[in-house]
Protein backbone atom coordinates (compact mmCIF):
# COMPACT_ATOMS: atom_id res chain seq x y z
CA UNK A 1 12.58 -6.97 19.46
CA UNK A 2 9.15 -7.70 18.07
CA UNK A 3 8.37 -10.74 15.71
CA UNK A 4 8.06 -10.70 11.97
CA UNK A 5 4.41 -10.07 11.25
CA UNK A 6 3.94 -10.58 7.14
CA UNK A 7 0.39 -8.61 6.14
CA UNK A 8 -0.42 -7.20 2.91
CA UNK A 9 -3.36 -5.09 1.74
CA UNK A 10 -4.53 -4.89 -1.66
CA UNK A 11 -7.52 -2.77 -2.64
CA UNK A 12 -10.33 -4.15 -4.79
CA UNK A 13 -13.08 -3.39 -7.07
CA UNK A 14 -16.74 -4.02 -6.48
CA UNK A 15 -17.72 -7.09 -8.61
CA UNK A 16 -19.72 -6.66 -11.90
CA UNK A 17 -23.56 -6.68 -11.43
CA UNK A 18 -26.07 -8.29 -13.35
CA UNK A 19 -28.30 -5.48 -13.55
CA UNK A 20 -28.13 -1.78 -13.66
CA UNK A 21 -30.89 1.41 -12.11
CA UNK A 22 -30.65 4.73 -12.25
CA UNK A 23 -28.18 4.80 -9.84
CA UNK A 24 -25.40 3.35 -12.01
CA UNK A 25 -25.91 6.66 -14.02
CA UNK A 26 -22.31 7.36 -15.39
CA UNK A 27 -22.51 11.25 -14.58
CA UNK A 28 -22.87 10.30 -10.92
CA UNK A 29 -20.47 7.62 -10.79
CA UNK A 30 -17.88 9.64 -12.66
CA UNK A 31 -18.31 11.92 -9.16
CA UNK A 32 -18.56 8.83 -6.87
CA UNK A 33 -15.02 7.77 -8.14
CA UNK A 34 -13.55 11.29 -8.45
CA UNK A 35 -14.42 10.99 -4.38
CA UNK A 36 -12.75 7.72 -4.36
CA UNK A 37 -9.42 9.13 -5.70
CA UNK A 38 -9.76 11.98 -3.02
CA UNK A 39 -10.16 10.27 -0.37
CA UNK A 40 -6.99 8.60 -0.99
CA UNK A 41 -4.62 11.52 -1.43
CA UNK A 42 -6.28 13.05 1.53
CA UNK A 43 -4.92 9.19 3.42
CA UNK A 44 -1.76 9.72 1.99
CA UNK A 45 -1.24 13.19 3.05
CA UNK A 46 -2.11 11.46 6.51
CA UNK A 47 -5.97 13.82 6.77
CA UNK A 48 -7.37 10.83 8.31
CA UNK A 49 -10.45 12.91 9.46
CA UNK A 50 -10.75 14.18 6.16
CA UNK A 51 -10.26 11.23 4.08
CA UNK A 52 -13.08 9.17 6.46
CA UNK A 53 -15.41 11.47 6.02
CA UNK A 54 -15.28 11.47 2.20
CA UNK A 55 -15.63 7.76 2.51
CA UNK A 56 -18.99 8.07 4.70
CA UNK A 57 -20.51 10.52 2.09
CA UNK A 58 -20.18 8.29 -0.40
CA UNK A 59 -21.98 5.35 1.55
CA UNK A 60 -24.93 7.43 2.44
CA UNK A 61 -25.01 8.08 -1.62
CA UNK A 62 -24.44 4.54 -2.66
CA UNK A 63 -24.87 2.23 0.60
CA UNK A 64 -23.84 -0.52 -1.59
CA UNK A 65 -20.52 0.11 -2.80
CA UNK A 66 -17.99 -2.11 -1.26
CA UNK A 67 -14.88 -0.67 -2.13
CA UNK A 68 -15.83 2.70 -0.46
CA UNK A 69 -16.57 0.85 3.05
CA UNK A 70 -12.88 -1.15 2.14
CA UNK A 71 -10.84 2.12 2.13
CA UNK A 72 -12.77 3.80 5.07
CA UNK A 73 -12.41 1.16 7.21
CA UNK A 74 -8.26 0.55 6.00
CA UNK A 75 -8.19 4.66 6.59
CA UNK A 76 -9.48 3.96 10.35
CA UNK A 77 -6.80 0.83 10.56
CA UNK A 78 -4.31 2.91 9.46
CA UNK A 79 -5.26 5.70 11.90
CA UNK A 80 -4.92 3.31 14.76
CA UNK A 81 -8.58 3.11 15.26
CA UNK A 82 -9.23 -0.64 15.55
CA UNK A 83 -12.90 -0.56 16.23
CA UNK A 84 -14.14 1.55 13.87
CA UNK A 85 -12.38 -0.56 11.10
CA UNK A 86 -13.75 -3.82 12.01
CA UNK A 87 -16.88 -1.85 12.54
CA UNK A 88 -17.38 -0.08 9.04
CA UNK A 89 -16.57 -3.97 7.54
CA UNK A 90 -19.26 -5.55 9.82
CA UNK A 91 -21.73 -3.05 8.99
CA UNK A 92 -21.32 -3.72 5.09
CA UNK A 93 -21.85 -7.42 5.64
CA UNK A 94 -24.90 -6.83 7.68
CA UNK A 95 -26.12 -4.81 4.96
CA UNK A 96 -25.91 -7.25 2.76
CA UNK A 97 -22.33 -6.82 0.74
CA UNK A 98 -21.20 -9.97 -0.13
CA UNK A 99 -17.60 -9.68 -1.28
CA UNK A 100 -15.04 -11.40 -0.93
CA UNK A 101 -12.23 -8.80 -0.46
CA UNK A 102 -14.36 -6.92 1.91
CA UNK A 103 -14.41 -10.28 4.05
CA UNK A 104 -10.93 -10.70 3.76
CA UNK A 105 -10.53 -7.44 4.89
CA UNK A 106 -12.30 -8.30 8.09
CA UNK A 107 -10.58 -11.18 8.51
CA UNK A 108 -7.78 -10.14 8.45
CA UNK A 109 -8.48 -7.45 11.31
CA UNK A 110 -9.65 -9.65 13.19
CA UNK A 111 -6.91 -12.02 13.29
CA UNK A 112 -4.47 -9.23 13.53
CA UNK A 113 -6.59 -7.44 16.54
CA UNK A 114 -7.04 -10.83 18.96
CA UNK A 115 -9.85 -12.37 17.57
CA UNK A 116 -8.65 -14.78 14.63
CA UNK A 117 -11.33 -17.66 15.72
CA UNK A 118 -13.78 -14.94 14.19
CA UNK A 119 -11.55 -14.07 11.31
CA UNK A 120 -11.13 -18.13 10.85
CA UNK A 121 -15.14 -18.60 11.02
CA UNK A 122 -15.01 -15.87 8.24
CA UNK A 123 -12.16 -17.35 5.96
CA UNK A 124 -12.92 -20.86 6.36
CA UNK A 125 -15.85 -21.00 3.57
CA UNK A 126 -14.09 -18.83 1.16
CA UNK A 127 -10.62 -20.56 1.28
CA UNK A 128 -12.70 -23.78 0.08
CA UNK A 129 -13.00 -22.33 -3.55
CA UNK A 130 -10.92 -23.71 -6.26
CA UNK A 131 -10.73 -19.65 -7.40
CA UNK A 132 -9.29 -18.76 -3.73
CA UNK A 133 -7.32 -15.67 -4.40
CA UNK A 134 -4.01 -15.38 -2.63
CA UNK A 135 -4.91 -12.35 -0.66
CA UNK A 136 -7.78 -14.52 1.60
CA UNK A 137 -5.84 -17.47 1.54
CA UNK A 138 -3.49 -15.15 3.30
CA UNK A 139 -5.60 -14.07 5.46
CA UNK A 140 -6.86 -17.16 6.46
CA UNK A 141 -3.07 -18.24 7.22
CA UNK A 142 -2.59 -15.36 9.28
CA UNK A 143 -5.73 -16.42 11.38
CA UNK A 144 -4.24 -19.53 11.81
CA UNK A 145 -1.03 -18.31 13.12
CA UNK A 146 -2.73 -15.63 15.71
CA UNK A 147 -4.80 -19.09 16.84
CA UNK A 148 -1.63 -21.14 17.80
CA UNK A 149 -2.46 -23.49 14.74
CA UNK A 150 1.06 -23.12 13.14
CA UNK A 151 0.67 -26.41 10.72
CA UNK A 152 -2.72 -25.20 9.35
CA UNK A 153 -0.98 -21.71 8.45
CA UNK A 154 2.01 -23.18 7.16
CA UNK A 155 -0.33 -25.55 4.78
CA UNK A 156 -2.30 -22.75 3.84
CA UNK A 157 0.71 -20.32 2.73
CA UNK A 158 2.60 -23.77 0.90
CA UNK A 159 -0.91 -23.51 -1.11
CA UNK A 160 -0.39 -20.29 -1.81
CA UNK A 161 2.98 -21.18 -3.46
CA UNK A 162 1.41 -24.26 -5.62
CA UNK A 163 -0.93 -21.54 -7.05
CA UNK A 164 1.81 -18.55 -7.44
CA UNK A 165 5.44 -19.50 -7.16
CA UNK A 166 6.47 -16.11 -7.07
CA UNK A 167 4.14 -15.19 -4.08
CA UNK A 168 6.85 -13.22 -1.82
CA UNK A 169 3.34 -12.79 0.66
CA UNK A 170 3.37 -16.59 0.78
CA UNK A 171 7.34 -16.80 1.16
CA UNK A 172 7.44 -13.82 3.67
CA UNK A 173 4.82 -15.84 6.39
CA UNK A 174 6.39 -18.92 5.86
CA UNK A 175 9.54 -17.27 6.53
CA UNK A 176 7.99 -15.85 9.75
CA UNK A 177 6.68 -19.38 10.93
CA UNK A 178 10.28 -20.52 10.26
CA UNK A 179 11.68 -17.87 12.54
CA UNK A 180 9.02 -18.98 15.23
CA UNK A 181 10.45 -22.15 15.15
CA UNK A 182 14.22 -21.21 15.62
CA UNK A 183 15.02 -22.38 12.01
CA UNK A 184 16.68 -19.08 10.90
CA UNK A 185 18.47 -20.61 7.78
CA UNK A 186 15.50 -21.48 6.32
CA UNK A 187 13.75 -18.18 7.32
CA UNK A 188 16.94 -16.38 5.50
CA UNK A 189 16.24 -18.04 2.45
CA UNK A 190 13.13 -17.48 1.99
CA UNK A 191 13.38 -13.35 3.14
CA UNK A 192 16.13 -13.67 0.60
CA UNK A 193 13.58 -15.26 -2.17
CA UNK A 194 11.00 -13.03 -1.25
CA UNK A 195 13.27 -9.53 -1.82
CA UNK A 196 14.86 -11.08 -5.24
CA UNK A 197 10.90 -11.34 -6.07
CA UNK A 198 9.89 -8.32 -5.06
CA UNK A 199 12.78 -5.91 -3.47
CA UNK A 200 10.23 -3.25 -2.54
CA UNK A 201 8.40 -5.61 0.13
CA UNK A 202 9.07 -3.61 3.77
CA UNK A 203 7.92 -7.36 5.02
CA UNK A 204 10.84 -9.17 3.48
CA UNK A 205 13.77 -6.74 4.60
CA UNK A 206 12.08 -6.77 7.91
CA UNK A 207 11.89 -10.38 8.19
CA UNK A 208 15.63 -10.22 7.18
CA UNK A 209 16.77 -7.42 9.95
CA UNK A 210 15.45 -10.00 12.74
CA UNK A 211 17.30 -12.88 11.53
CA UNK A 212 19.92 -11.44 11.64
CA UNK A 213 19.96 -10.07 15.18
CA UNK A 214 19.06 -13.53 15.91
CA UNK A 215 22.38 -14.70 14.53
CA UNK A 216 23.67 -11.35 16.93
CA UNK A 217 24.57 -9.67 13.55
CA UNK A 218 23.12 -5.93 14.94
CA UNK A 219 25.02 -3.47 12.12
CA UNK A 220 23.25 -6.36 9.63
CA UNK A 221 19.38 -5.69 11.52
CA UNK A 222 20.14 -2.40 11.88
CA UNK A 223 20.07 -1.40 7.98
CA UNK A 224 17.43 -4.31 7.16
CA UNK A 225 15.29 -2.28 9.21
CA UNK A 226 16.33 0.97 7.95
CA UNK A 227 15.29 -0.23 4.40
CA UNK A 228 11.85 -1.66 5.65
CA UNK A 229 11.11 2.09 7.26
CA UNK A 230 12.23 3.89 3.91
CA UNK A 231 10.08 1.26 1.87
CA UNK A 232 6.71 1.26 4.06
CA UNK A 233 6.85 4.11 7.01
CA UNK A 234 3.50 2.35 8.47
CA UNK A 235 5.87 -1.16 9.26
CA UNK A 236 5.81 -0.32 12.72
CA UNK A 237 7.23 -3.21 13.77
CA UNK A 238 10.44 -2.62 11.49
CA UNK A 239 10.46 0.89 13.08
CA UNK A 240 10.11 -0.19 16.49
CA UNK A 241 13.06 -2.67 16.61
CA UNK A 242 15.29 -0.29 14.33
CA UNK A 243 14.77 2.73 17.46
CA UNK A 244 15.01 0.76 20.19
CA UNK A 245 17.80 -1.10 18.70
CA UNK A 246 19.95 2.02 18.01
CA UNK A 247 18.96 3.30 21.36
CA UNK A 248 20.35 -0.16 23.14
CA UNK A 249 23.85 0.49 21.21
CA UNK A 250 24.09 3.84 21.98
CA UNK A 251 23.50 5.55 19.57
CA UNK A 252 20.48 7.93 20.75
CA UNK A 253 21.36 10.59 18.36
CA UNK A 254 20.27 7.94 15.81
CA UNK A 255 17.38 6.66 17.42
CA UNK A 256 15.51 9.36 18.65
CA UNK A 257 14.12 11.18 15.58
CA UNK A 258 13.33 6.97 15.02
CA UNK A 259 11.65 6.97 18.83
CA UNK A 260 9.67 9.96 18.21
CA UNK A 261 8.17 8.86 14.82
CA UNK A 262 7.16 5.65 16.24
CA UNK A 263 5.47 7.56 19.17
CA UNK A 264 3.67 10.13 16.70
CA UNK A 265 2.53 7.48 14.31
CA UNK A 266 2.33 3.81 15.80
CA UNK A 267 -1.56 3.12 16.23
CA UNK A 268 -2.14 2.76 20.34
CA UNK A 269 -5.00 0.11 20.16
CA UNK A 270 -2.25 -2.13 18.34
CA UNK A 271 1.22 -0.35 19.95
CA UNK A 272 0.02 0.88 23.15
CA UNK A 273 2.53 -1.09 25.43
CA UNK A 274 5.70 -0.61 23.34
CA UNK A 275 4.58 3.33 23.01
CA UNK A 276 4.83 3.64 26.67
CA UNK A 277 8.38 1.59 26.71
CA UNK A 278 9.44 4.07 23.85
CA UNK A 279 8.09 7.43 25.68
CA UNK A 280 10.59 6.10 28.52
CA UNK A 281 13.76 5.81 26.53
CA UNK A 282 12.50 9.68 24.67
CA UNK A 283 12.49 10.77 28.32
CA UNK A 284 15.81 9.60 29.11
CA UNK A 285 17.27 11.00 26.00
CA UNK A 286 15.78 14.81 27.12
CA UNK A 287 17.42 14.29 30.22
């Protein structure tokens, strides 16, 4: 069974600017968004190729245009290709892009890809600010976590609930550092918070499937994990315990059309370990 892993991505807006060329234009901004847009129904009809390269035309028009470098590197994340993302975010900071989502965005890559002392170098400065937003204070508290420091996460994400009470981010990782510690009832409550908060959050009924196999309640896991899959088909973790889960109790008929779409879609840089365990249970299955 793999750990809860609480990460949320929210997409941004470039900042306002103080002045404005010819290249702020309206008519060729109006096409510069339209692009935008496209590039994000071509992600969610899963044309990673396509949507990337949408992205990339519209740096080489306007190499300063943060939220186009944000979505083509999240495309590559989401496409399993780990370098590229963290790439595409480095490049727009060497270039000059100072924003603060786009560094939390690299951040939190870094963190999750097994390099969080870079993602805490990174997160560090703008965590100071009294304006933090919730998403880099999360990100930051992730970092934290990937780097052993469990206290410094757990005071960042009790932060995040002085400045939102109703952050079910913030309840979900604290919920997670709970169930690293073997205190499941407290972990339960807070899952529990989190979905009355917000009952679309994959994280939450996740976080809520693996206490209760913990407790060795598997029919419970079993559709806590289901509902994470139907809400958020990219919570690969939430797939990956739901397969192999059904698969331990049996029930391969249930589990393989599970097994096979965690095999087609889980990203290999990230999954490439559990893929291979997977591929061995799909072998036994066409047996």
């Amino acid at each position: 069974m793999r750990a809860q892993r609480a990460l949320g991505y929210v997409s941004g807006s470039a900042p306002a600017k103080s002045h404005y060329t010819d290249a702020d234009d309206p008519k060729p901004l109006i096409g510069l968004d339209q692009a935008i847009h496209r590039g994000v129904s071509l992600y969610v009809e899963r044309r990673f190729a396509e949507a990337m390269q949408v992205y990339q035309d519209v740096i080489k028009q306007r190499p300063d245009m943060p939220i186009a470098y944000r979505h083509l590197a999240f495309v590559a994340w989401e496409s399993g290709n780990v370098g590229a993302a963290i790439g595409v975010l480095q490049q727009a900071l060497r270039a000059g892009i100072a924003h603060v989502e786009l560094t939390t965005q690299l951040g939190t890559y870094l963190a999750e890809s097994g390099n969080p002392g870079e993602a805490i170098r990174l997160l560090e400065p703008i965590a100071k600010s009294a304006e933090t937003d919730l998403d880099a204070l999360n990100a930051l508290g992730i970092a934290y976590a990937r780097n052993d420091r469990a206290n410094d996460a757990r005071r960042v994400f009790m932060r995040m609930l002085a400045l939102n009470a109703e952050s079910a981010m913030a309840l979900e990782n604290l919920a997670a550092l709970d169930l690293e510690r073997g205190e499941y009832g407290t972990a339960a409550l807070r899952f529990e918070r989190a979905v009355r908060l917000d009952p679309t959050s994959s994280q939450a009924h996740a976080g809520l499937g693996v206490v209760a196999m913990k407790r060795g309640d598997r029919g419970a896991a079993i559709d806590a994990w289901k509902t994470a899959v139907e809400l958020d088909s990219t919570n690969y973790d939430a797939l990956y315990n739901l397969a192999t889960t059904l698969a331990q109790d049996g029930q391969m008929a249930a589990a393989q059309p599970y097994l096979e779409r965690f095999v087609r879609s889980a990203p290999p840089a990230l999954y490439a370990k559990d893929i291979r365990d997977v591929n061995a249970l799909l072998q036994r299955v066409h047996r």
